[in-house]
C-alpha atoms as a PDB file:
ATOM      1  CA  UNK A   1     -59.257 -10.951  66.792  1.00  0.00           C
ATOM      2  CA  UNK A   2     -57.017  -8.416  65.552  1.00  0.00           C
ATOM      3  CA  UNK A   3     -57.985  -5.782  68.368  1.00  0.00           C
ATOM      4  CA  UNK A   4     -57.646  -8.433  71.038  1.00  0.00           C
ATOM      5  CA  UNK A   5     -54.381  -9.051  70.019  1.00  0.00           C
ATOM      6  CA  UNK A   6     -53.114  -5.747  69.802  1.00  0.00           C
ATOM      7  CA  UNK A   7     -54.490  -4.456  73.167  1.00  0.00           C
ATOM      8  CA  UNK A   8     -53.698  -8.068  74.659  1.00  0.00           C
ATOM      9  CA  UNK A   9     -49.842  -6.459  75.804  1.00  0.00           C
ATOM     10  CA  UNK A  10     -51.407  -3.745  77.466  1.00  0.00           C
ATOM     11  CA  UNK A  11     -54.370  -5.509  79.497  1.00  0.00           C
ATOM     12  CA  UNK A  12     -51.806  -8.115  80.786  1.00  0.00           C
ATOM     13  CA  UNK A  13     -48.971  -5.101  81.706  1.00  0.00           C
ATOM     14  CA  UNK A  14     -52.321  -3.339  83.804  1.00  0.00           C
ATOM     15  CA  UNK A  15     -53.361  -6.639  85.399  1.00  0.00           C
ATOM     16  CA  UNK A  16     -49.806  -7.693  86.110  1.00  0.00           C
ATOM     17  CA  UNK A  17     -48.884  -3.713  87.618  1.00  0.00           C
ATOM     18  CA  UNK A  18     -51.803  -3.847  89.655  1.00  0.00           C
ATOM     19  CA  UNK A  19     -51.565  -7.450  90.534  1.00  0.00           C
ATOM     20  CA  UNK A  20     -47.458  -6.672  91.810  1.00  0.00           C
ATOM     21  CA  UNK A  21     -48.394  -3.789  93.821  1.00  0.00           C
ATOM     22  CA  UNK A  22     -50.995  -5.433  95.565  1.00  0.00           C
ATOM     23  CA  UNK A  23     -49.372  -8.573  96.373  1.00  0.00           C
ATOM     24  CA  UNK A  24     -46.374  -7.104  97.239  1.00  0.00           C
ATOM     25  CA  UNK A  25     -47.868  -5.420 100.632  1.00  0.00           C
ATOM     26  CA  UNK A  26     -50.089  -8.157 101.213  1.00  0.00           C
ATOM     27  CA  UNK A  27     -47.301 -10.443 101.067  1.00  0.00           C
ATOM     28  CA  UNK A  28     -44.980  -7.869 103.634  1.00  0.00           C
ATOM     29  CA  UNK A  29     -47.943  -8.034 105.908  1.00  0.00           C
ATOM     30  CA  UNK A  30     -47.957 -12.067 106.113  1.00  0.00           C
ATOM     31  CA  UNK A  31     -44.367 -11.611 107.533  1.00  0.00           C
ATOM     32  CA  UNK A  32     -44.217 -11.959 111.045  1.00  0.00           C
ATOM     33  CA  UNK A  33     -40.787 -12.609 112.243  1.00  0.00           C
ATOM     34  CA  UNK A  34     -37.029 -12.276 111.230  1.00  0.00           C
ATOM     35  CA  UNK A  35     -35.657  -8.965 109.930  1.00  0.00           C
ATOM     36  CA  UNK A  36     -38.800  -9.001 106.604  1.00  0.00           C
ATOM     37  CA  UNK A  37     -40.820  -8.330 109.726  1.00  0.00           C
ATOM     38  CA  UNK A  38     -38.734  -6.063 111.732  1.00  0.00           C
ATOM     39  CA  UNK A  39     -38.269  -3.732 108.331  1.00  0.00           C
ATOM     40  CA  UNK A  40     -41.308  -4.603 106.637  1.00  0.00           C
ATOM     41  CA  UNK A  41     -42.840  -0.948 106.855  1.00  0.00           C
ATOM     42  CA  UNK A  42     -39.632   0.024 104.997  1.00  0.00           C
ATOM     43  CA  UNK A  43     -39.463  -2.525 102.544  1.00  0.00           C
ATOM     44  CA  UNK A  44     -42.866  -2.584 101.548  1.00  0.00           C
ATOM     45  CA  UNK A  45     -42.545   1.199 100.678  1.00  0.00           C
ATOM     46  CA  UNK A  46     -39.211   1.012  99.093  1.00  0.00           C
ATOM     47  CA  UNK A  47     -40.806  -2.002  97.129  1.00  0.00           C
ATOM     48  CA  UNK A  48     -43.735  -0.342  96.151  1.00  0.00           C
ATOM     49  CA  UNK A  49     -41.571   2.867  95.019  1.00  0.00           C
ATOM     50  CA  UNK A  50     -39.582   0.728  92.733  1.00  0.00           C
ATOM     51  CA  UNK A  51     -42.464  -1.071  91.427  1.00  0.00           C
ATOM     52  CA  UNK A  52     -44.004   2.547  90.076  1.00  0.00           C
ATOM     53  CA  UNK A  53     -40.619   3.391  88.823  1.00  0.00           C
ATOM     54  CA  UNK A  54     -40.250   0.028  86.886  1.00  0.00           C
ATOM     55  CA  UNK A  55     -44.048   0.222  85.245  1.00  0.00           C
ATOM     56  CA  UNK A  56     -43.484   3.638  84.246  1.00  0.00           C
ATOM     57  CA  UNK A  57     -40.517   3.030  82.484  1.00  0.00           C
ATOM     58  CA  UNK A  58     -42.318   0.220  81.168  1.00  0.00           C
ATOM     59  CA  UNK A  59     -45.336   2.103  79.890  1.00  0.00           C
ATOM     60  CA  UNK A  60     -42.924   4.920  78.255  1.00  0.00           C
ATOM     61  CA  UNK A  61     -41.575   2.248  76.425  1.00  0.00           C
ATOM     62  CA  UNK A  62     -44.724   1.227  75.457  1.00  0.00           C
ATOM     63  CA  UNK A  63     -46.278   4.591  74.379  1.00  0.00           C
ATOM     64  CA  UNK A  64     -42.358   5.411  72.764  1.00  0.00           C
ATOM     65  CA  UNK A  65     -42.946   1.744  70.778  1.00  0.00           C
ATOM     66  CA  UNK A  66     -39.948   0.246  71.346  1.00  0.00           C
ATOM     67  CA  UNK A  67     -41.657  -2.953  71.257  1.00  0.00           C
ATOM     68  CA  UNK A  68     -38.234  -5.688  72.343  1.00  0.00           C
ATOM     69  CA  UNK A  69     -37.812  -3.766  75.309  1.00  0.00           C
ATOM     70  CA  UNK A  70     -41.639  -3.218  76.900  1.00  0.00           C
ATOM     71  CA  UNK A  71     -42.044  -6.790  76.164  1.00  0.00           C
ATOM     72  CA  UNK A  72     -38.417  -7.404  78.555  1.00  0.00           C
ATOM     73  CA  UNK A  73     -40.417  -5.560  80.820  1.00  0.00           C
ATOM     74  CA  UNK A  74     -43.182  -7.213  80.860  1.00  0.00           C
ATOM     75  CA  UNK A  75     -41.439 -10.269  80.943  1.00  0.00           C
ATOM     76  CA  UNK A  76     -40.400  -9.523  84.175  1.00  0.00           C
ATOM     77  CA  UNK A  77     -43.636  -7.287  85.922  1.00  0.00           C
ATOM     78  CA  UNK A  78     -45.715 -10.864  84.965  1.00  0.00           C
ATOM     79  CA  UNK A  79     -43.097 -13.057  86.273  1.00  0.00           C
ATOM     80  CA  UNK A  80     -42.537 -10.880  89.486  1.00  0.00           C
ATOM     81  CA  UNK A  81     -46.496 -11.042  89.617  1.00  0.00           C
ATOM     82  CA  UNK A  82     -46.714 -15.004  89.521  1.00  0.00           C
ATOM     83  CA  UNK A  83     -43.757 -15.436  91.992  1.00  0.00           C
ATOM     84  CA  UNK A  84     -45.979 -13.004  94.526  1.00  0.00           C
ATOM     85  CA  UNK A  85     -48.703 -15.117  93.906  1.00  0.00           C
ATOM     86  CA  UNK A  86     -46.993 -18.138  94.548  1.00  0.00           C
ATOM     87  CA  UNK A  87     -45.488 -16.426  97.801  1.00  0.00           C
ATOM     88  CA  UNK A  88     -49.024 -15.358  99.008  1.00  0.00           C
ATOM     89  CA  UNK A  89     -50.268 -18.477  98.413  1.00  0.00           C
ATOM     90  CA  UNK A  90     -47.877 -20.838 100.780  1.00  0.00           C
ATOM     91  CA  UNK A  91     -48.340 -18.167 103.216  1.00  0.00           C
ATOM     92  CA  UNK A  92     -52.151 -18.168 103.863  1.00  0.00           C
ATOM     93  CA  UNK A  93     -51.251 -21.883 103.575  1.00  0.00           C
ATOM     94  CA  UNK A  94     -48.680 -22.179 106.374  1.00  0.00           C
ATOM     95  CA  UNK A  95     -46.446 -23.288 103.812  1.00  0.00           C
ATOM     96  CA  UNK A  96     -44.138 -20.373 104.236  1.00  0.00           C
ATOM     97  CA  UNK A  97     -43.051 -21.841 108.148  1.00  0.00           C
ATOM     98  CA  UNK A  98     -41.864 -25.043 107.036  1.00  0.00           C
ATOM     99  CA  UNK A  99     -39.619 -23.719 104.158  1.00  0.00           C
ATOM    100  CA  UNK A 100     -38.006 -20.306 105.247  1.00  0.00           C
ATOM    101  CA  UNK A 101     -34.456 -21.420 105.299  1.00  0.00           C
ATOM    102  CA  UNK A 102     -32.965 -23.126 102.541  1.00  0.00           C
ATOM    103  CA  UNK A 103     -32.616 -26.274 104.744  1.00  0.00           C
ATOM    104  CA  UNK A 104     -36.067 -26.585 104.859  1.00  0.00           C
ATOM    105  CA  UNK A 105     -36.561 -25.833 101.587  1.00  0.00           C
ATOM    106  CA  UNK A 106     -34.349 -28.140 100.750  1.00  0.00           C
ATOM    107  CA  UNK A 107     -36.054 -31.076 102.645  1.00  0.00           C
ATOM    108  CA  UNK A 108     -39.675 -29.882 101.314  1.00  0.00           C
ATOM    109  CA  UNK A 109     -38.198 -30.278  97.891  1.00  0.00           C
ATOM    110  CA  UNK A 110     -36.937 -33.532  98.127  1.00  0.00           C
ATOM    111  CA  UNK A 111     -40.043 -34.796  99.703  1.00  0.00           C
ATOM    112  CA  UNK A 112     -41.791 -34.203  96.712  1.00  0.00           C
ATOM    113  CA  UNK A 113     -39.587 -37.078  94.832  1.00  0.00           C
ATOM    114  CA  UNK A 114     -39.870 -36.951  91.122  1.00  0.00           C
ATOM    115  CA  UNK A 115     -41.479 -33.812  90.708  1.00  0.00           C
ATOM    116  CA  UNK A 116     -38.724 -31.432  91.903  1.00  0.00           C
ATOM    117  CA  UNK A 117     -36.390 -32.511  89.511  1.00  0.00           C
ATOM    118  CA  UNK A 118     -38.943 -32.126  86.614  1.00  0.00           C
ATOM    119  CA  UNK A 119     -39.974 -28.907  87.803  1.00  0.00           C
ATOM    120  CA  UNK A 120     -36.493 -27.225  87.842  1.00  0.00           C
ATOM    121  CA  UNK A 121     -35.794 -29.478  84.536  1.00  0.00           C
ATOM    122  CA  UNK A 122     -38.982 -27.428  82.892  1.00  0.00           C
ATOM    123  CA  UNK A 123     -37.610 -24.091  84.493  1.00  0.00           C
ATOM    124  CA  UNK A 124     -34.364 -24.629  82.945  1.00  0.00           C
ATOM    125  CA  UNK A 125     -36.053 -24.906  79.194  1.00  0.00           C
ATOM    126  CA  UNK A 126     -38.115 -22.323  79.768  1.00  0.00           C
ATOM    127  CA  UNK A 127     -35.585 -20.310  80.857  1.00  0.00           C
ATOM    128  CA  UNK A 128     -33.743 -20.751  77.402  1.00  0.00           C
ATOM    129  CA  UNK A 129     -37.293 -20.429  74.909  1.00  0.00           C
ATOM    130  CA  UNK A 130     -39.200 -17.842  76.971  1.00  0.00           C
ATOM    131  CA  UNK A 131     -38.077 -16.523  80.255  1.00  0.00           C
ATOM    132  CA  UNK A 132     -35.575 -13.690  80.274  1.00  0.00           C
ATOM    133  CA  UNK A 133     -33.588 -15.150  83.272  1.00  0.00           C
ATOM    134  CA  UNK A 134     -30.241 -15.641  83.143  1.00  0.00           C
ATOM    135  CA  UNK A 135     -28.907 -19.326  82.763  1.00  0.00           C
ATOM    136  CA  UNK A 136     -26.461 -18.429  86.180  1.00  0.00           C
ATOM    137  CA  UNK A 137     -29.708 -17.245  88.307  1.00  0.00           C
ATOM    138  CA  UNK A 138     -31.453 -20.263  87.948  1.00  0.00           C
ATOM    139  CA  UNK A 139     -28.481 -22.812  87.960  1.00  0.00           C
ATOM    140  CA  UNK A 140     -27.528 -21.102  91.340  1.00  0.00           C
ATOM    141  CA  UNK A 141     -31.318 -21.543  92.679  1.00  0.00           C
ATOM    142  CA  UNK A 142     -30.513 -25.506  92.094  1.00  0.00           C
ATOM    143  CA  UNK A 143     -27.211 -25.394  94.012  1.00  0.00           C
ATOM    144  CA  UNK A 144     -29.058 -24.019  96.629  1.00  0.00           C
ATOM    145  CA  UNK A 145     -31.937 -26.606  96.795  1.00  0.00           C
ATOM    146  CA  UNK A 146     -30.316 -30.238  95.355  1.00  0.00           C
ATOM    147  CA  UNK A 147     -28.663 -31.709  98.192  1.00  0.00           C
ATOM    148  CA  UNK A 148     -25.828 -32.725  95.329  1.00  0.00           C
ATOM    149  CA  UNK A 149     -24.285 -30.202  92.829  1.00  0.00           C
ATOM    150  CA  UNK A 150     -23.761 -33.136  90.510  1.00  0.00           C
ATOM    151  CA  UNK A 151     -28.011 -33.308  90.128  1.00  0.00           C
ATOM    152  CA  UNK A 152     -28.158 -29.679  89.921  1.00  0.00           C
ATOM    153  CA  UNK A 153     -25.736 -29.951  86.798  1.00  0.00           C
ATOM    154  CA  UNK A 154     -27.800 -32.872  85.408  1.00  0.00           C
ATOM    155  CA  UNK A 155     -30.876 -31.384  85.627  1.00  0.00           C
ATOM    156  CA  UNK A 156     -29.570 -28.008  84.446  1.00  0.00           C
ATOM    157  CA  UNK A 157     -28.252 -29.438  81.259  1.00  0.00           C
ATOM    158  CA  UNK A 158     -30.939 -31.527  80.472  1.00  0.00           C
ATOM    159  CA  UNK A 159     -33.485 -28.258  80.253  1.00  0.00           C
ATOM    160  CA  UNK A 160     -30.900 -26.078  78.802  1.00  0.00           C
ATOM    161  CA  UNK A 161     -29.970 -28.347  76.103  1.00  0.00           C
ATOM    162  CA  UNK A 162     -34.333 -29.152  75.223  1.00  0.00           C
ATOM    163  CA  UNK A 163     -33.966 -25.333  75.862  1.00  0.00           C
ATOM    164  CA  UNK A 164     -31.621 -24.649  72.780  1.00  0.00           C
ATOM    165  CA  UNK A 165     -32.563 -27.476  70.511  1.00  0.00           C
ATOM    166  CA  UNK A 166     -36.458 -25.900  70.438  1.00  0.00           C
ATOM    167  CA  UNK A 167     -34.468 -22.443  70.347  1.00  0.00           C
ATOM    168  CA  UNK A 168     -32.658 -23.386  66.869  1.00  0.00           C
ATOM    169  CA  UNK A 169     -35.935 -25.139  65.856  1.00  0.00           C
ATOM    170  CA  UNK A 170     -37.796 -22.268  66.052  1.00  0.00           C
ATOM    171  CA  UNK A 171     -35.463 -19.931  64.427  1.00  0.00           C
ATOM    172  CA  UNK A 172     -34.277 -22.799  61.453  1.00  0.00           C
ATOM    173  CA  UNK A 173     -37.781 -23.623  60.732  1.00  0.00           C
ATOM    174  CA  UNK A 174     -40.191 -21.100  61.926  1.00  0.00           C
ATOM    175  CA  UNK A 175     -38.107 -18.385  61.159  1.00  0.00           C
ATOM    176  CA  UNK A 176     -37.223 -14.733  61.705  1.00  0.00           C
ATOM    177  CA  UNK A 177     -40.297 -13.337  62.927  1.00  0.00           C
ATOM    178  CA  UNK A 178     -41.098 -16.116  65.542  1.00  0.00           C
ATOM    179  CA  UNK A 179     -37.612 -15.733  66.864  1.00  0.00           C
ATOM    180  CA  UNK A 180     -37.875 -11.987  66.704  1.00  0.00           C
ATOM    181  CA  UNK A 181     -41.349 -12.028  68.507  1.00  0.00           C
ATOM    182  CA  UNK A 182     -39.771 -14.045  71.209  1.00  0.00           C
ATOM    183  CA  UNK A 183     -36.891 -12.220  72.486  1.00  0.00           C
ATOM    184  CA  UNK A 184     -36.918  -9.022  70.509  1.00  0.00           C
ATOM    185  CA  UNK A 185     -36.265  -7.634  66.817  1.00  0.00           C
ATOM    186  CA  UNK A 186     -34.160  -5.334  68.269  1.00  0.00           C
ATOM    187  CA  UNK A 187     -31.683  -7.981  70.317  1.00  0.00           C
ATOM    188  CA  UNK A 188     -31.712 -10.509  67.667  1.00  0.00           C
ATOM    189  CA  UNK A 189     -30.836  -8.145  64.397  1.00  0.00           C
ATOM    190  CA  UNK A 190     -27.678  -6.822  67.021  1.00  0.00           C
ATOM    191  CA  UNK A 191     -26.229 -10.593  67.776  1.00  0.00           C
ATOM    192  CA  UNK A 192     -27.555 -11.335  63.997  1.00  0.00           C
ATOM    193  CA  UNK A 193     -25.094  -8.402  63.125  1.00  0.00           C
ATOM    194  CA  UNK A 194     -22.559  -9.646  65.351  1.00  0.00           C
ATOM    195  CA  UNK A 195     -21.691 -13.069  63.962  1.00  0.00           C
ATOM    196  CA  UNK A 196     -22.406 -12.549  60.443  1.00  0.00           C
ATOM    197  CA  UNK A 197     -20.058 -14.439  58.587  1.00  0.00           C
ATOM    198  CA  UNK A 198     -18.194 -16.267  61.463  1.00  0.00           C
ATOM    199  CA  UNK A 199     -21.253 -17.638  63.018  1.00  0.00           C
ATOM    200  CA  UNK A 200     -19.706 -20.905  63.877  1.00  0.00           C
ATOM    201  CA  UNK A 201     -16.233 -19.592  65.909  1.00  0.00           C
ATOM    202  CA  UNK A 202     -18.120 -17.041  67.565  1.00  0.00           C
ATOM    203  CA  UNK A 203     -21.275 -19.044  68.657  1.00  0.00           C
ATOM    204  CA  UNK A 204     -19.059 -21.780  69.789  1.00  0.00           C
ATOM    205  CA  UNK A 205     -17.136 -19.033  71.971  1.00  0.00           C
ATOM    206  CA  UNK A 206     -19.931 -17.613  73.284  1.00  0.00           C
ATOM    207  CA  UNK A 207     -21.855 -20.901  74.316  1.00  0.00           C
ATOM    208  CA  UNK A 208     -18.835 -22.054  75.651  1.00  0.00           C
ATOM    209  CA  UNK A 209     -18.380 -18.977  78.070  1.00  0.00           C
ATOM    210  CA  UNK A 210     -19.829 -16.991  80.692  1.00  0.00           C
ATOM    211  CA  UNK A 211     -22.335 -13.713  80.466  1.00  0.00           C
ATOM    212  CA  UNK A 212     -23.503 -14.463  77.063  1.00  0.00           C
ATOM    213  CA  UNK A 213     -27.330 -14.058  75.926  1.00  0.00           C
ATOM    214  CA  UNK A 214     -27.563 -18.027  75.134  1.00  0.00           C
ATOM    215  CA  UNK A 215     -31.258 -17.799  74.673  1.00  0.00           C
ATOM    216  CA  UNK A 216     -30.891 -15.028  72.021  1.00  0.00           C
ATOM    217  CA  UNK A 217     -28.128 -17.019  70.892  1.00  0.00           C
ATOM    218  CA  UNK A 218     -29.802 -19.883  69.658  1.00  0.00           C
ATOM    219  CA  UNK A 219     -32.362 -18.000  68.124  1.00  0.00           C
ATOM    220  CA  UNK A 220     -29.420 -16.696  66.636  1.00  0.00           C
ATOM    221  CA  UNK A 221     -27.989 -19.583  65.177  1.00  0.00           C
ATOM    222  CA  UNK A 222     -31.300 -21.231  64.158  1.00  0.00           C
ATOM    223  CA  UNK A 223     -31.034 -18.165  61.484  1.00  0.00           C
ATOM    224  CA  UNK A 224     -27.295 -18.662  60.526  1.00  0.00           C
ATOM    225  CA  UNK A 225     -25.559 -20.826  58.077  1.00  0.00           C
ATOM    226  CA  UNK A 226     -25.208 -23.658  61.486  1.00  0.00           C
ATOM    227  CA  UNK A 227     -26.294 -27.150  60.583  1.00  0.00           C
ATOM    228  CA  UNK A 228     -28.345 -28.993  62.849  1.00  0.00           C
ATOM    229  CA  UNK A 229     -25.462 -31.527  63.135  1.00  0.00           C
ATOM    230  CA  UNK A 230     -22.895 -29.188  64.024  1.00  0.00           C
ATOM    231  CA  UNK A 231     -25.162 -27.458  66.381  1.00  0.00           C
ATOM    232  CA  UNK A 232     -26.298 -30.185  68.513  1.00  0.00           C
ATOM    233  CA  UNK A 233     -22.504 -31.426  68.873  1.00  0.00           C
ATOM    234  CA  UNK A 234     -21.673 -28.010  69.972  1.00  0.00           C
ATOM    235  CA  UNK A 235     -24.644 -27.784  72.303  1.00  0.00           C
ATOM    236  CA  UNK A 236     -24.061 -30.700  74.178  1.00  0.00           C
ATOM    237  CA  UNK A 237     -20.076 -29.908  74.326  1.00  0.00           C
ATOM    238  CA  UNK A 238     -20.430 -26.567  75.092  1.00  0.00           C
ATOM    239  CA  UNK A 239     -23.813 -27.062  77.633  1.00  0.00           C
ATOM    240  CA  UNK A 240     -21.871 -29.658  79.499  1.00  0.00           C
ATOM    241  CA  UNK A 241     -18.675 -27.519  80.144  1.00  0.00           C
ATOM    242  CA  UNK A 242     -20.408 -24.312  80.774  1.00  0.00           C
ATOM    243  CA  UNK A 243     -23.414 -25.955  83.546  1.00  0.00           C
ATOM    244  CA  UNK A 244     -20.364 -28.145  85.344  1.00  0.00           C
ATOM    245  CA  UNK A 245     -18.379 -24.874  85.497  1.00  0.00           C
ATOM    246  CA  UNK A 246     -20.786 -22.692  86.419  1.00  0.00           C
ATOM    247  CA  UNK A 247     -22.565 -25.492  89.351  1.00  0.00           C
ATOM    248  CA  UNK A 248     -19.297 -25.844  90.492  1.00  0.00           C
ATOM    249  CA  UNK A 249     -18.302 -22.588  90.631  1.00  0.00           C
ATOM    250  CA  UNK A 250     -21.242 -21.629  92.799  1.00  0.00           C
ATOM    251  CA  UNK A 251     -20.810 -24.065  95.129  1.00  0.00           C
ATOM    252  CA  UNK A 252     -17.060 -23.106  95.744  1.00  0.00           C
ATOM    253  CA  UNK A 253     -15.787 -26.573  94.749  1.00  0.00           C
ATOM    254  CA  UNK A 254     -13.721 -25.395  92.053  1.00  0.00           C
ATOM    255  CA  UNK A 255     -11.865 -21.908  93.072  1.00  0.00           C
ATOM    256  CA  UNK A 256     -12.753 -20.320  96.493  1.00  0.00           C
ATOM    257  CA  UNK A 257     -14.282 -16.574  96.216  1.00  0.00           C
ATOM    258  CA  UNK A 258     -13.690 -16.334  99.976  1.00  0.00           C
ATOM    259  CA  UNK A 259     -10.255 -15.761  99.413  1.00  0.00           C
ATOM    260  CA  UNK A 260      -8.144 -13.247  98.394  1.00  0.00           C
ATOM    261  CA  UNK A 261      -6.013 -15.606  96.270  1.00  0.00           C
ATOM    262  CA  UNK A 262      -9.112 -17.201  94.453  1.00  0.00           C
ATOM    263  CA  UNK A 263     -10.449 -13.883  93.904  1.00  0.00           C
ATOM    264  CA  UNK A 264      -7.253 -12.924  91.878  1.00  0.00           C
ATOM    265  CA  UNK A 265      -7.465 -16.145  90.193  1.00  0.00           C
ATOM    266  CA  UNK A 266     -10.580 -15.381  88.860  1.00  0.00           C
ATOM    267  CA  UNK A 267      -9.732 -12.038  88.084  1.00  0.00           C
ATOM    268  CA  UNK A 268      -6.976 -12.999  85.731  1.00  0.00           C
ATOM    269  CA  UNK A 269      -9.656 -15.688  84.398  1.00  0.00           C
ATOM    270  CA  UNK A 270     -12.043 -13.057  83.386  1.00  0.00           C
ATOM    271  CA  UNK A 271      -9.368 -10.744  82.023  1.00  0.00           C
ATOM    272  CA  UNK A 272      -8.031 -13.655  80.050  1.00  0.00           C
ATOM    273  CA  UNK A 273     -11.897 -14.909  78.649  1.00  0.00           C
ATOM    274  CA  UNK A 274     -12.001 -10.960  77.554  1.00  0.00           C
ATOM    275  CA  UNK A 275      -8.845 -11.390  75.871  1.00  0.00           C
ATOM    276  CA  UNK A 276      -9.609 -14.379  73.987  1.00  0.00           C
ATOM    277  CA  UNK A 277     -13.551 -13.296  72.868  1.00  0.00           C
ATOM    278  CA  UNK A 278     -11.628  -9.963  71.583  1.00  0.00           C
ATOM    279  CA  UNK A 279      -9.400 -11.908  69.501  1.00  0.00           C
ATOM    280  CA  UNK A 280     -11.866 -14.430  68.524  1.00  0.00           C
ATOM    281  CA  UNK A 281     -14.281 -11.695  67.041  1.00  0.00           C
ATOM    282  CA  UNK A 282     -11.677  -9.631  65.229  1.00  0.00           C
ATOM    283  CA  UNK A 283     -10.306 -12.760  63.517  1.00  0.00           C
ATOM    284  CA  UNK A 284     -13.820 -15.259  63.496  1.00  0.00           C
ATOM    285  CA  UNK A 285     -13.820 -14.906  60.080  1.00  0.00           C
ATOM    286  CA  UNK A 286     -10.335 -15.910  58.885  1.00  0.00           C
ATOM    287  CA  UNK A 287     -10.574 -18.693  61.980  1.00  0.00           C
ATOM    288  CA  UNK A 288     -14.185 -19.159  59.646  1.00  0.00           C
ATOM    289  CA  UNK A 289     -12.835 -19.781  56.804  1.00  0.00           C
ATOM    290  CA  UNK A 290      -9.471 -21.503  57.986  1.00  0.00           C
ATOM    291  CA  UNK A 291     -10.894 -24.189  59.677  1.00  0.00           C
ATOM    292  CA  UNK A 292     -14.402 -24.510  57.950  1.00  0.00           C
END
């Protein structure tokens, strides 16, 4: 058992390399109109290319042992794998013709009733426990497909927050190595590091705003000095805020990125969020002990 474990890693980074490369010009061969077909000689070799380049660096992290970041890698050569899969699949189906714009997508989706919501719900948790995707990515996949950005909120925050709460589980119960296993010793000691000794006032921040690793982060506060009751108030504060913001935001309902005046809008908003995360980790720990 011991040897299958160990070598496990490196029989599902060969499998998943070979299975990428493979797909991934079988897939450019299925095209056959629209500019994937016009290019598809080009793509397919630039593809490829990149592909090589990505498992290399993957297996000289492997061979160097820097275990948090070949497993990031493979993360994402076995998730690239599946989605090829997937793709190959509707295509020898005839799937592929009745969903290649997002209109049709759209309607296919909705056809399928209760399941599409469920399906993006489970993405959404995964996304937080396992997947290394970033909350944004897959929030702006449901803007594109839910007819409503309203559901696309709902269904975001429900996963995210059964995300989190099995997140802090893991880390308050389980502990350290499960957590570590998950999304890397060498990620998790760094925000560990971080918020040591202001846990509360600097989680809260970083939950609360963009760009933030929240999967790592509630790994991260599973292993702090956060109570279960204080977290889950903050989650679902902080969840609803930051998923309504962010749905919102992507589906220009809030400030316009198509023009220049809501680009300098949002300029000054990121400036000030830097502003105010500088100040909040300098001082987290008087703010710590002020308020706590």
């Amino acid at each position: 058992m011991k040897i299958i474990k160990k070598i496990f890693p490196d029989i599902l980074a060969l499998l998943s390399s070979v299975a990428t490369l493979i797909l991934t010009v079988l897939c450019m061969q299925n095209f056959n109109k629209g500019f994937l077909f016009e290019y598809r000689a080009v793509i397919t070799s630039v593809s490829v290319c990149l592909e090589i380049l990505y498992i290399g660096l993957m297996l000289f992290f492997r061979v160097r042992k820097t275990e948090s970041v070949f497993k990031f890698l493979l993360t994402g050569v076995v998730l690239v794998a599946l989605i090829l899969t997937g793709l190959y699949v509707i295509q020898k189906t005839g799937l592929w013709e009745k969903i290649d714009t997002v209109e049709k997508l759209r309607e296919v989706i909705e056809s399928t009733g209760v399941w599409a919501p469920i399906v993006f719900i489970i993405v959404q948790f995964l996304q937080v426990v396992a997947l290394p995707i970033p909350g944004t990515l897959t929030i702006g996949a449901g803007v594109l497909v839910f007819s409503h950005p309203m559901l696309t909120a709902l269904y975001s925050y429900i996963g995210i927050l059964l995300g989190s709460i099995v997140a802090f589980f893991i880390g308050k119960s389980i502990g350290y190595r499960a957590a570590a296993w998950l999304v890397g010793k060498d990620s998790l000691d760094k925000w560990l590091e971080k918020v040591k000794g202001k846990d509360r006032v600097i989680l809260s921040a970083m939950f609360l705003l963009p760009l933030f690793p929240d999967d790592v982060l509630c790994f991260v506060a599973g292993l702090s000095t956060m109570s279960w009751k204080y977290f889950i108030v903050m989650q679902i504060i902080t969840r609803a805020v930051s998923v309504l913001t962010t749905v919102y935001t992507l589906n220009n309902s809030i400030i316009p990125y198509t023009e220049w005046w809501g680009i300098l809008i949002w300029c000054i908003i990121g400036i000030a969020i830097i502003c105010l995360f500088i100040l909040l980790y300098k001082k987290g720990d008087i703010i710590e002990k002020k308020f706590f």
